[in-house]
Protein backbone atom coordinates (compact mmCIF):
# COMPACT_ATOMS: atom_id res chain seq x y z
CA UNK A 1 0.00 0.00 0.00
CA UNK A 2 0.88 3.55 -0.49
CA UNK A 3 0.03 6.84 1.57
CA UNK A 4 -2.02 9.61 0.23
CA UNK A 5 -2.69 12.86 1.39
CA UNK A 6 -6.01 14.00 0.66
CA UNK A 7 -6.58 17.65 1.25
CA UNK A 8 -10.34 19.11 1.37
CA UNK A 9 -10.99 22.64 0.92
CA UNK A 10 -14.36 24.00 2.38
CA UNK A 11 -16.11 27.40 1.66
CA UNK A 12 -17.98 29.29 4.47
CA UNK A 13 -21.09 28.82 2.54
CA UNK A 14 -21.13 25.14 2.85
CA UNK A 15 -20.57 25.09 6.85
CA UNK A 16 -24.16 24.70 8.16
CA UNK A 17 -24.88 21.83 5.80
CA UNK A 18 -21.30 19.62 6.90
CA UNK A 19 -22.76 20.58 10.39
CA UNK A 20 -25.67 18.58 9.71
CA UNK A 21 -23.80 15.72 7.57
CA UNK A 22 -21.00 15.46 10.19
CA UNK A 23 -21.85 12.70 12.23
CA UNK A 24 -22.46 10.58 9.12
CA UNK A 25 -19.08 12.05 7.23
CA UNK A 26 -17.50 10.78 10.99
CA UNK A 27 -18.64 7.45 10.87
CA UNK A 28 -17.74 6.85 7.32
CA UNK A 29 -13.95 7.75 8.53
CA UNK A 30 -14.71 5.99 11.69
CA UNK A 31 -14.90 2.61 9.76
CA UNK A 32 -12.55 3.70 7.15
CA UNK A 33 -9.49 4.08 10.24
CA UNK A 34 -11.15 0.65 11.92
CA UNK A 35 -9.92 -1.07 8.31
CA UNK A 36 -6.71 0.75 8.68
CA UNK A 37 -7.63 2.50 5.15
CA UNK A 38 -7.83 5.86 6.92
CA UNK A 39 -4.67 6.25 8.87
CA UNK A 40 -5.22 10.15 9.96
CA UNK A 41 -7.92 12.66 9.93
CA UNK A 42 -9.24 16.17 10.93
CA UNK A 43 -9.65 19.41 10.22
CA UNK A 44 -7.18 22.58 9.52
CA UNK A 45 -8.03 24.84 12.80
CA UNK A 46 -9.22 27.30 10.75
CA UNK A 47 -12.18 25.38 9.45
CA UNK A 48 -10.80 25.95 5.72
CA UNK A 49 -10.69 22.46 4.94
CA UNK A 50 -9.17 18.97 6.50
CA UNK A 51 -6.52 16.56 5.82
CA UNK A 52 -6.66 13.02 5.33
CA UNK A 53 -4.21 10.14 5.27
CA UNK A 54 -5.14 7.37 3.29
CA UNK A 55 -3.43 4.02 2.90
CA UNK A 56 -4.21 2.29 -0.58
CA UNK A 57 -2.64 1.11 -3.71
CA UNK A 58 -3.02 4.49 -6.06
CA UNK A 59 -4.15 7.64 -6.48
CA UNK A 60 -6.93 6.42 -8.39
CA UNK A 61 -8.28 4.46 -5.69
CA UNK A 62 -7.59 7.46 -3.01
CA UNK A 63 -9.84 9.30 -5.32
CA UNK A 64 -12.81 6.77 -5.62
CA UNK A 65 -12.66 6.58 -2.04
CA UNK A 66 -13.07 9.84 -1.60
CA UNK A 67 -16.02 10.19 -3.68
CA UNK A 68 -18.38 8.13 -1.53
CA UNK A 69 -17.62 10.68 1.63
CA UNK A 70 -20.80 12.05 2.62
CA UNK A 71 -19.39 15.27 2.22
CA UNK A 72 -18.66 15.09 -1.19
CA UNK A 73 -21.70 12.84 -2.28
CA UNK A 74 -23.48 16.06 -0.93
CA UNK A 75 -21.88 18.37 -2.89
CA UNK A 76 -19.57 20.13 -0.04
CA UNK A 77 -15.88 19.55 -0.42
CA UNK A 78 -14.72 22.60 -2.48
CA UNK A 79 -11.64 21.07 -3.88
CA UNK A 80 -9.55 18.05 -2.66
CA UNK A 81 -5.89 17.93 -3.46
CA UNK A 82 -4.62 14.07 -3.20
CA UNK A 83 -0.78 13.64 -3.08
CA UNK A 84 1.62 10.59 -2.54
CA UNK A 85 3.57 10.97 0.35
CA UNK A 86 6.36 9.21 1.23
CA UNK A 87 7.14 9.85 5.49
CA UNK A 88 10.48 9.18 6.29
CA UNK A 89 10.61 9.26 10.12
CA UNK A 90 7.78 8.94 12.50
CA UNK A 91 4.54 7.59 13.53
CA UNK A 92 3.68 6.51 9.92
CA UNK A 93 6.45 4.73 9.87
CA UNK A 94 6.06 2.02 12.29
């Protein structure tokens, strides 16, 4: 497998709906990091957008994964940014 980090971006304009949609965007991660799929998530303290680690064979597969997110099935993830990453030292790591 190969890490991903998948970047959302949110707009200000979305935030009342994702309030609504949270708990069942939560659980969807929830079972995602109980498969070891999802290895890291949460927001950016600013409430711009979030960041999540995702442990899978390819980009292409980060990105169909990401699709079914109740947050983007609804229409509220801006933009999302996936990159490889490669940690070096660290919890990701072990």
């Amino acid at each position: 497998m190969s890490l991903f980090a998948v970047e959302y971006t949110y707009s200000e304009s979305t935030a009342t709906a994702r309030d609504g949609l949270r708990p069942d965007h939560r659980a969807w991660l929830g079972g995602l990091v109980e498969a070891g799929t999802v290895r890291a998530t949460g927001p950016w303290t600013d409430g711009s957008g979030a960041l999540i680690v995702v442990d899978v064979d390819a980009e292409t597969a980060a990105r169909e994964l990401m699709s079914q997110d109740p947050f983007a099935r609804a229409g509220l993830v801006d933009a999302v940014r996936i990159t490889g990453w490669q940690p070096v030292m660290g919890v990701f790591n072990d």
